[in-house]
C-alpha atoms as a PDB file:
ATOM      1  CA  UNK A   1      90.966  23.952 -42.681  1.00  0.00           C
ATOM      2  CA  UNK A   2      90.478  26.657 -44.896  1.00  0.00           C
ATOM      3  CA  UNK A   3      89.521  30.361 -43.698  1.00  0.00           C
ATOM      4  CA  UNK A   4      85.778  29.341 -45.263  1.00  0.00           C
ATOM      5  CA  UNK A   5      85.139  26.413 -43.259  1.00  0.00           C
ATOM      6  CA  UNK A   6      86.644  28.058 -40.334  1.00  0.00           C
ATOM      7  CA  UNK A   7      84.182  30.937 -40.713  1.00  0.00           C
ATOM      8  CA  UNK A   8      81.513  28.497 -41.245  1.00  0.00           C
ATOM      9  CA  UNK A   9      82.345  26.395 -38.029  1.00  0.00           C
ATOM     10  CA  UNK A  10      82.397  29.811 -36.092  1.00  0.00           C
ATOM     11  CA  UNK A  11      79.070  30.477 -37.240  1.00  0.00           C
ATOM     12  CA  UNK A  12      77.634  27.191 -36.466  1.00  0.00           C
ATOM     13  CA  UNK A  13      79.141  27.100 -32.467  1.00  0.00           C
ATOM     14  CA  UNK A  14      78.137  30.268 -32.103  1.00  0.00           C
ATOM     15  CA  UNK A  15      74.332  29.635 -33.196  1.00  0.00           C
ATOM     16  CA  UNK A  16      74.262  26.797 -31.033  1.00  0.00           C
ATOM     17  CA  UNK A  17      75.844  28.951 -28.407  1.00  0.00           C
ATOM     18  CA  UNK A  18      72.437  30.880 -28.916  1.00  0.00           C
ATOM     19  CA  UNK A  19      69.774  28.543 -29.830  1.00  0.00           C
ATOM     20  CA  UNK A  20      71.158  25.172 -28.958  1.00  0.00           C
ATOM     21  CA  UNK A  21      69.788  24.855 -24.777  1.00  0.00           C
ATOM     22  CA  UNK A  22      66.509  26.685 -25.711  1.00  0.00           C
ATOM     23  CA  UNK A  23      66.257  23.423 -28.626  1.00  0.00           C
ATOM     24  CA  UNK A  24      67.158  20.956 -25.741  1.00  0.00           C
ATOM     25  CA  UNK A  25      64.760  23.003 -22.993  1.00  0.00           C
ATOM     26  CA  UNK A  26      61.845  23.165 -25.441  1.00  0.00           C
ATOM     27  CA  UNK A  27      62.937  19.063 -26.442  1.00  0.00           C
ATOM     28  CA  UNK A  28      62.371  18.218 -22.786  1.00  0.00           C
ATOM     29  CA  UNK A  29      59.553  19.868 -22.466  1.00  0.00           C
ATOM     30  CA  UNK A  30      58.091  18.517 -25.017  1.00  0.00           C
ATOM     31  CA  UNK A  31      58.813  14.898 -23.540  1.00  0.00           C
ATOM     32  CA  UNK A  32      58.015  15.762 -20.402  1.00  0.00           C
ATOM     33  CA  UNK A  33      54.478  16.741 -22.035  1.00  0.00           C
ATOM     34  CA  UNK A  34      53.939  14.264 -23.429  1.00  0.00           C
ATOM     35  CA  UNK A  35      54.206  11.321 -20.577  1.00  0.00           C
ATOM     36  CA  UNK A  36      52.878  13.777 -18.113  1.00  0.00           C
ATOM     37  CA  UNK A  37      49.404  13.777 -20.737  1.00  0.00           C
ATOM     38  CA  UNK A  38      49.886   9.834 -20.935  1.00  0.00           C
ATOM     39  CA  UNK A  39      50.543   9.610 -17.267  1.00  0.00           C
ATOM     40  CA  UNK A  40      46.743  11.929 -16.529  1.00  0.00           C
ATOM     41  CA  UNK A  41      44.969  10.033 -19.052  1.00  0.00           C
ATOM     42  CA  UNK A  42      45.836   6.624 -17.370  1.00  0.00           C
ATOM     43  CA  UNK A  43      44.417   8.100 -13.740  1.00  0.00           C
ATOM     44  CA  UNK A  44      41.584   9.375 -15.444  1.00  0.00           C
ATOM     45  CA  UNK A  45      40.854   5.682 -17.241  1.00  0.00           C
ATOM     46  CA  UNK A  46      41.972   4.486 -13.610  1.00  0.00           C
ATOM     47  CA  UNK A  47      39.375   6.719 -11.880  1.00  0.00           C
ATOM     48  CA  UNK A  48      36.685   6.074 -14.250  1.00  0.00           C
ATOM     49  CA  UNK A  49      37.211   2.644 -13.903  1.00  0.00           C
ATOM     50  CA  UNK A  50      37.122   2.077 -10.266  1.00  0.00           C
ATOM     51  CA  UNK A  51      33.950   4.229 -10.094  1.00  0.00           C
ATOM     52  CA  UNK A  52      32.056   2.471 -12.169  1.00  0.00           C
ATOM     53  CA  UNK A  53      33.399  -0.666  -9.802  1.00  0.00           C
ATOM     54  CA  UNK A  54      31.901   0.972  -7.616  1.00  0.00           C
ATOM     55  CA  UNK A  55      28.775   2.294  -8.888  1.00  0.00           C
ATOM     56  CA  UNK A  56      28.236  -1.056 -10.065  1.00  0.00           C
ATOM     57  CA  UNK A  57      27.966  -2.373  -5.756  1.00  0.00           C
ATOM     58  CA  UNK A  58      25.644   0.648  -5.502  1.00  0.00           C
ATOM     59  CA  UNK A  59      23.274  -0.881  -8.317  1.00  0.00           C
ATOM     60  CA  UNK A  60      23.338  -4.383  -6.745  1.00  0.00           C
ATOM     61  CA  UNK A  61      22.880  -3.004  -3.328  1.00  0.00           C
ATOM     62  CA  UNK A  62      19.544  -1.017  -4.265  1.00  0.00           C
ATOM     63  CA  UNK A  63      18.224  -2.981  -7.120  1.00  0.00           C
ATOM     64  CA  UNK A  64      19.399  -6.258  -5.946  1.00  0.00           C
ATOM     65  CA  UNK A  65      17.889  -6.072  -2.794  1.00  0.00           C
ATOM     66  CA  UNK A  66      14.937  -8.913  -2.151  1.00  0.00           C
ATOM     67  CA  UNK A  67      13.360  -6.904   0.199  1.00  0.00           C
ATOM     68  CA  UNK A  68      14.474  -3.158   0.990  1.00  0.00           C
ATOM     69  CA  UNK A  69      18.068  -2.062  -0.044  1.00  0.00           C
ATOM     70  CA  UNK A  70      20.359  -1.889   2.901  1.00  0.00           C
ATOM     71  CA  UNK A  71      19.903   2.194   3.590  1.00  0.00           C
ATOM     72  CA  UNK A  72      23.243   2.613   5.507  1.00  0.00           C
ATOM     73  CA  UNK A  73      25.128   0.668   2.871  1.00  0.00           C
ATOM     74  CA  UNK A  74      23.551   2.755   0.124  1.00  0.00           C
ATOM     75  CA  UNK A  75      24.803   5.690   2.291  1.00  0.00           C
ATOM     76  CA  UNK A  76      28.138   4.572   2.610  1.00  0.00           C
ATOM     77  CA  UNK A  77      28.629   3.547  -0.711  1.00  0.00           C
ATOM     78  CA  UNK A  78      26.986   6.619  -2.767  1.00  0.00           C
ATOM     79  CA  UNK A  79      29.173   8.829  -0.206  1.00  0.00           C
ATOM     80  CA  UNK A  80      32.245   7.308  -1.188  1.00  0.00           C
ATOM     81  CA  UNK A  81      31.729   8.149  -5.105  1.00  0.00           C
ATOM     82  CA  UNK A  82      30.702  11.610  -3.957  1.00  0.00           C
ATOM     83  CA  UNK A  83      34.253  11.871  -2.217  1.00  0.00           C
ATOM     84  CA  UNK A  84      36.320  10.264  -4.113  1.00  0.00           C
ATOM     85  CA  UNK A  85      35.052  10.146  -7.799  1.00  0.00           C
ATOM     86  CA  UNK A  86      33.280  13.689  -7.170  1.00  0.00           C
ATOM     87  CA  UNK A  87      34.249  14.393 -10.438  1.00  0.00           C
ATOM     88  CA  UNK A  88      32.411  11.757 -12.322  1.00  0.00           C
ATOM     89  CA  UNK A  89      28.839  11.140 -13.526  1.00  0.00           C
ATOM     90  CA  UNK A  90      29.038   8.227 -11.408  1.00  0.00           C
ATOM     91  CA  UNK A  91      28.712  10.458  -8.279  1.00  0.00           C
ATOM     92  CA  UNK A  92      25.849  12.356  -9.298  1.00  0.00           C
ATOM     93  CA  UNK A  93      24.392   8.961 -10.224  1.00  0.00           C
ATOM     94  CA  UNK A  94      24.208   7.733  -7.015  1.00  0.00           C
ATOM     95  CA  UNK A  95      22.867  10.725  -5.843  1.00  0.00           C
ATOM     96  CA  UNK A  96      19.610   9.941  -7.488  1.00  0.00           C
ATOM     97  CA  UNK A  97      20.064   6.208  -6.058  1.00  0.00           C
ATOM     98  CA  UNK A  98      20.194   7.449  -2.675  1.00  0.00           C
ATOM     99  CA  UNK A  99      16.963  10.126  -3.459  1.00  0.00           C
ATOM    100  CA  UNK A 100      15.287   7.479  -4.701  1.00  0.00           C
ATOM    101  CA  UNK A 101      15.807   4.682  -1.534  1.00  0.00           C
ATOM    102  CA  UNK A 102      15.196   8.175   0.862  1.00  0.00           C
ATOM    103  CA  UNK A 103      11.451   8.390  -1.071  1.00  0.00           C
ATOM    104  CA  UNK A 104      10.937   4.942  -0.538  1.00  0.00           C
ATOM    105  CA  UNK A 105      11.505   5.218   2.894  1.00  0.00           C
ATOM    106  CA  UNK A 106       9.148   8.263   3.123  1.00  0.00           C
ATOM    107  CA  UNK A 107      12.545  10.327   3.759  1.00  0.00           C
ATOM    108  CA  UNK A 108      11.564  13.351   1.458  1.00  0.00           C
ATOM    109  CA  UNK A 109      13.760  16.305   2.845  1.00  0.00           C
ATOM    110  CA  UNK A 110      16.720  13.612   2.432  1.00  0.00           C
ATOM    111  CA  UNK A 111      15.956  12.598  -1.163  1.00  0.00           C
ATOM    112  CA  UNK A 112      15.333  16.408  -1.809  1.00  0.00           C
ATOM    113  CA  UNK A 113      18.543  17.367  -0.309  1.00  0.00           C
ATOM    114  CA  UNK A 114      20.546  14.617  -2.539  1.00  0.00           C
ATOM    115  CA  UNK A 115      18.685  16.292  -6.107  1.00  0.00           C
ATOM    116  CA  UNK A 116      19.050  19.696  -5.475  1.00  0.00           C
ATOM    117  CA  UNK A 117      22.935  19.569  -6.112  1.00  0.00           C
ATOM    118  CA  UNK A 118      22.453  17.961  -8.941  1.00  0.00           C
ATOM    119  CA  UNK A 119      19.835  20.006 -10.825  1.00  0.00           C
ATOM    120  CA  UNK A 120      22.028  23.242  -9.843  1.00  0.00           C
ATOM    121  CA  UNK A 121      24.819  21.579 -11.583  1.00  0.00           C
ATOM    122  CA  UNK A 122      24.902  18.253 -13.946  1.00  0.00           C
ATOM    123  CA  UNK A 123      27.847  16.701 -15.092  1.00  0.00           C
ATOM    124  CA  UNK A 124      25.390  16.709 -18.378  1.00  0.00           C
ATOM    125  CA  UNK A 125      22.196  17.413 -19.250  1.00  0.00           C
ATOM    126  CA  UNK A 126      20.757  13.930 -19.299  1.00  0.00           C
ATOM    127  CA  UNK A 127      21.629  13.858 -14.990  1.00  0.00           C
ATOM    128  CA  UNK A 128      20.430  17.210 -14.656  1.00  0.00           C
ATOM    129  CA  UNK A 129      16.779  16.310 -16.507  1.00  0.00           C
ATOM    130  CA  UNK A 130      16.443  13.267 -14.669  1.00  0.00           C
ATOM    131  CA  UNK A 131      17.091  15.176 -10.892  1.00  0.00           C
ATOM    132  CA  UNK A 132      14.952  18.071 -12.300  1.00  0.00           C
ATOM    133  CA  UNK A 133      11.691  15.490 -13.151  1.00  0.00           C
ATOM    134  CA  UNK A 134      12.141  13.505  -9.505  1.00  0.00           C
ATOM    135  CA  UNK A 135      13.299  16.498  -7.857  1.00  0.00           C
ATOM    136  CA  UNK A 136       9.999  18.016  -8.891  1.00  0.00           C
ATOM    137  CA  UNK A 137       8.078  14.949  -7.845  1.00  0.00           C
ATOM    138  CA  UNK A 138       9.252  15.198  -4.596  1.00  0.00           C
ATOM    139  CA  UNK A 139       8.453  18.706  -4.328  1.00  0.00           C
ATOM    140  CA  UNK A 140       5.010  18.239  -5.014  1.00  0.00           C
ATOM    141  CA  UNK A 141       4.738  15.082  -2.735  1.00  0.00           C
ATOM    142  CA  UNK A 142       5.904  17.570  -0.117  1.00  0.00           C
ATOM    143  CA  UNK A 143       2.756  19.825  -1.076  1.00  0.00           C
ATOM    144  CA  UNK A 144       5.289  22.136  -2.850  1.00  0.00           C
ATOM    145  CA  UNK A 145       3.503  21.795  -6.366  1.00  0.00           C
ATOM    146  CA  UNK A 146       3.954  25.271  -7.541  1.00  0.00           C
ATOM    147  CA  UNK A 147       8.039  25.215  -6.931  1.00  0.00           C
ATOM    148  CA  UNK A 148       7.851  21.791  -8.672  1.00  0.00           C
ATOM    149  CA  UNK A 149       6.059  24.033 -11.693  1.00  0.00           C
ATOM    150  CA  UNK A 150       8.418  26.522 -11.672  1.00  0.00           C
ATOM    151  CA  UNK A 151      11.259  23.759 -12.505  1.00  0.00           C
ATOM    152  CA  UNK A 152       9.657  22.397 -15.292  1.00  0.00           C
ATOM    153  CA  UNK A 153       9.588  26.139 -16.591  1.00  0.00           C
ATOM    154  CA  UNK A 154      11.490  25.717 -20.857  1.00  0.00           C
ATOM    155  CA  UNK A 155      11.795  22.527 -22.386  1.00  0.00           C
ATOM    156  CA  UNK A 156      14.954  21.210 -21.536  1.00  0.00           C
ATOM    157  CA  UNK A 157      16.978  18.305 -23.324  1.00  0.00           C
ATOM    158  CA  UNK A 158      14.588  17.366 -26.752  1.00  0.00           C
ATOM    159  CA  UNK A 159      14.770  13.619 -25.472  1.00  0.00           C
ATOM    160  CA  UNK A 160      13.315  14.375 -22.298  1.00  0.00           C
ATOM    161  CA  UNK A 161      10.175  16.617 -23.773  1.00  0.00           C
ATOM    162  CA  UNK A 162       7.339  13.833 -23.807  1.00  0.00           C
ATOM    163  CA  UNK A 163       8.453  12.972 -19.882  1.00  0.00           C
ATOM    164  CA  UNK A 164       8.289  16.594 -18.897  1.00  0.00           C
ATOM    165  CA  UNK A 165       5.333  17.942 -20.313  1.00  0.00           C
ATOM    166  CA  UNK A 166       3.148  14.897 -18.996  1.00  0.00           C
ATOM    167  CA  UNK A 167       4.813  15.463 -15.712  1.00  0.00           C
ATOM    168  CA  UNK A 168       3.627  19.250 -15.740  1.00  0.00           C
ATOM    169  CA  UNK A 169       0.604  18.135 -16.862  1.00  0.00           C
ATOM    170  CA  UNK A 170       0.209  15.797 -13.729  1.00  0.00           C
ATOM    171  CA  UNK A 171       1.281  18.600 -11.465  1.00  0.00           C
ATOM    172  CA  UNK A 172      -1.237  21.322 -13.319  1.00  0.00           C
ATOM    173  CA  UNK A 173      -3.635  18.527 -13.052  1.00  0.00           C
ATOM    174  CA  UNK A 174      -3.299  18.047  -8.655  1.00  0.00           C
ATOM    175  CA  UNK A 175      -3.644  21.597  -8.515  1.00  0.00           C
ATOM    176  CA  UNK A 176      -6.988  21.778 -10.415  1.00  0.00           C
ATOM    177  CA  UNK A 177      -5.859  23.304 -13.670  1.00  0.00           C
ATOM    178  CA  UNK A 178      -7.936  20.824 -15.430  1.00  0.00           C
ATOM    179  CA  UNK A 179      -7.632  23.122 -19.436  1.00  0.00           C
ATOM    180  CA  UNK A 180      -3.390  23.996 -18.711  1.00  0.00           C
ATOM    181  CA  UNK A 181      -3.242  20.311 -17.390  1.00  0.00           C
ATOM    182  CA  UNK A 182      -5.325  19.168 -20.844  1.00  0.00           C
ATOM    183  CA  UNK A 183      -2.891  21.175 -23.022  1.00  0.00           C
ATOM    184  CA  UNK A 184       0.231  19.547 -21.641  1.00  0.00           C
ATOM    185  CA  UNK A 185      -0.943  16.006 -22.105  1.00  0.00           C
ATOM    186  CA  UNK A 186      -1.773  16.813 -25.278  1.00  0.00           C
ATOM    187  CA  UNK A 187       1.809  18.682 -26.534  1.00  0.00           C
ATOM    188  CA  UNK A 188       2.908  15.640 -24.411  1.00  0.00           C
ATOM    189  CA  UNK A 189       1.363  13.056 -26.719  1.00  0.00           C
ATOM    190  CA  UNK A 190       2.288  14.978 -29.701  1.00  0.00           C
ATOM    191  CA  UNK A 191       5.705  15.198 -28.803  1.00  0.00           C
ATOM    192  CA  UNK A 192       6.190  11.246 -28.527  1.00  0.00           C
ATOM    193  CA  UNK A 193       7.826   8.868 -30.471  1.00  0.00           C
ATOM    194  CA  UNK A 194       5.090   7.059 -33.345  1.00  0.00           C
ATOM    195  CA  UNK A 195       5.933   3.926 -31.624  1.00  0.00           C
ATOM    196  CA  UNK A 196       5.500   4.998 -27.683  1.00  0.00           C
ATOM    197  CA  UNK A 197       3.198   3.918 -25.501  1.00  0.00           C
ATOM    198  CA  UNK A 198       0.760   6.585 -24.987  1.00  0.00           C
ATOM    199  CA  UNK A 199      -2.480   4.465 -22.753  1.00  0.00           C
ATOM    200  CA  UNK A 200      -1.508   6.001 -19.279  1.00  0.00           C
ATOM    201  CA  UNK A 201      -1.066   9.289 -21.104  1.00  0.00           C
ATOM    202  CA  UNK A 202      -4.237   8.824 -23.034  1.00  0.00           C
ATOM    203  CA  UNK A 203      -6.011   7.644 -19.588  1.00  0.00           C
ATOM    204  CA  UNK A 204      -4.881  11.129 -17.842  1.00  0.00           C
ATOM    205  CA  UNK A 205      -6.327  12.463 -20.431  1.00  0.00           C
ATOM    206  CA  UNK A 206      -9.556  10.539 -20.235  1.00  0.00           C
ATOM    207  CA  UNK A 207      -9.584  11.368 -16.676  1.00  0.00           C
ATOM    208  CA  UNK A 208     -10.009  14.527 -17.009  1.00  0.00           C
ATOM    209  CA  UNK A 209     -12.924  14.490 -19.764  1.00  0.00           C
ATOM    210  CA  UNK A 210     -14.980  12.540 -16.775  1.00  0.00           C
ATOM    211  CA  UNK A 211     -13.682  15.814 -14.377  1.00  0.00           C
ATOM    212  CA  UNK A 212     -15.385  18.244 -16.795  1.00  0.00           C
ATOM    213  CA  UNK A 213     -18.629  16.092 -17.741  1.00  0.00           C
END
């Protein structure tokens, strides 16, 4: 070998000497990466999927029902979600499931007590609207119409707008606010699709015309 190549070899073991376990740490690392992300997106698919399984017994078990849904199977079954698949929409889900079985039963601290968690923090806006609007129902069932106000305070999700200002409107209109009541129909109505249904709306509205003739 001549005194070039030997140089050249030299240089070579000793690079590898430098660099060559940082290469094979950073290799396995890499590896190890990328299973362990393939490994936490199959529990995550697993997860999803047996909460949904299981969301899917909670649907059949309150809307199924002939008569009245089996309340202590509701229980049991929304609880599990909640601590198991806490993390999921599925779990605030049946947290509205079980609100809305407690209201039906005339259970209105319970059904309050299920929304509240939900409205102070939604796994997404759509969940949080929809536990704001029957959480706010509830509150005015329980004669609490002005905290039920109070959370219909902004506009919230765009979707949601038409369903939120009529429901104000309701609550302005039980506590005798007939002109603020008016005026929220009305941005109600406005704010609906062309092709909605507006003839309870319109009715509310009509309502109140007989109030103030």
């Amino acid at each position: 070998m001549s005194r070039t190549e030997e140089e050249q070899l030299a240089l070579i073991q000793d690079w590898w000497k430098r660099n060559g376990k940082p290469l094979l740490t950073g290799g396995v690392l890499a590896l190890a990466a990328v299973f362990g992300w393939e490994a936490w997106q199959k529990y995550q698919t697993n997860q999803a999927q047996a909460a949904s399984a299981l969301y899917q017994q909670l649907l059949e078990t309150t809307l199924g029902a002939s008569d009245k849904p089996d309340v202590a199977k509701v229980s049991e079954l929304a609880g599990k979600l909640k601590s198991d698949y806490g993390n999921t929409a599925y779990a605030q889900y049946a947290s509205l499931f079980v609100a809305k079985v407690a209201v039906e039963a005339g259970k209105l601290d319970d059904a309050a007590a299920e929304l509240q968690p939900v409205v102070a923090k939604p796994v997404n806006e759509t969940l949080g609207e929809l536990a704001r609007q029957r959480l706010a129902r509830v509150l005015s069932a329980q004669d609490k119409t002005e905290e039920a106000l109070k959370l219909l305070d902004g506009q919230g999700p765009a979707a949601f707008q038409a369903s939120r200002l009529e429901l104000r409107g309701d609550l302005l209109a039980k506590l005798g606010r007939s002109d603020e009541a008016r005026a929220a129909y009305e941005q109600a109505k406005a704010a609906m699709a062309e092709d909605a249904a507006v003839g309870a709306l319109q009715m509310k509205l009509d309502d109140l015309a007989k109030g103030d003739a």
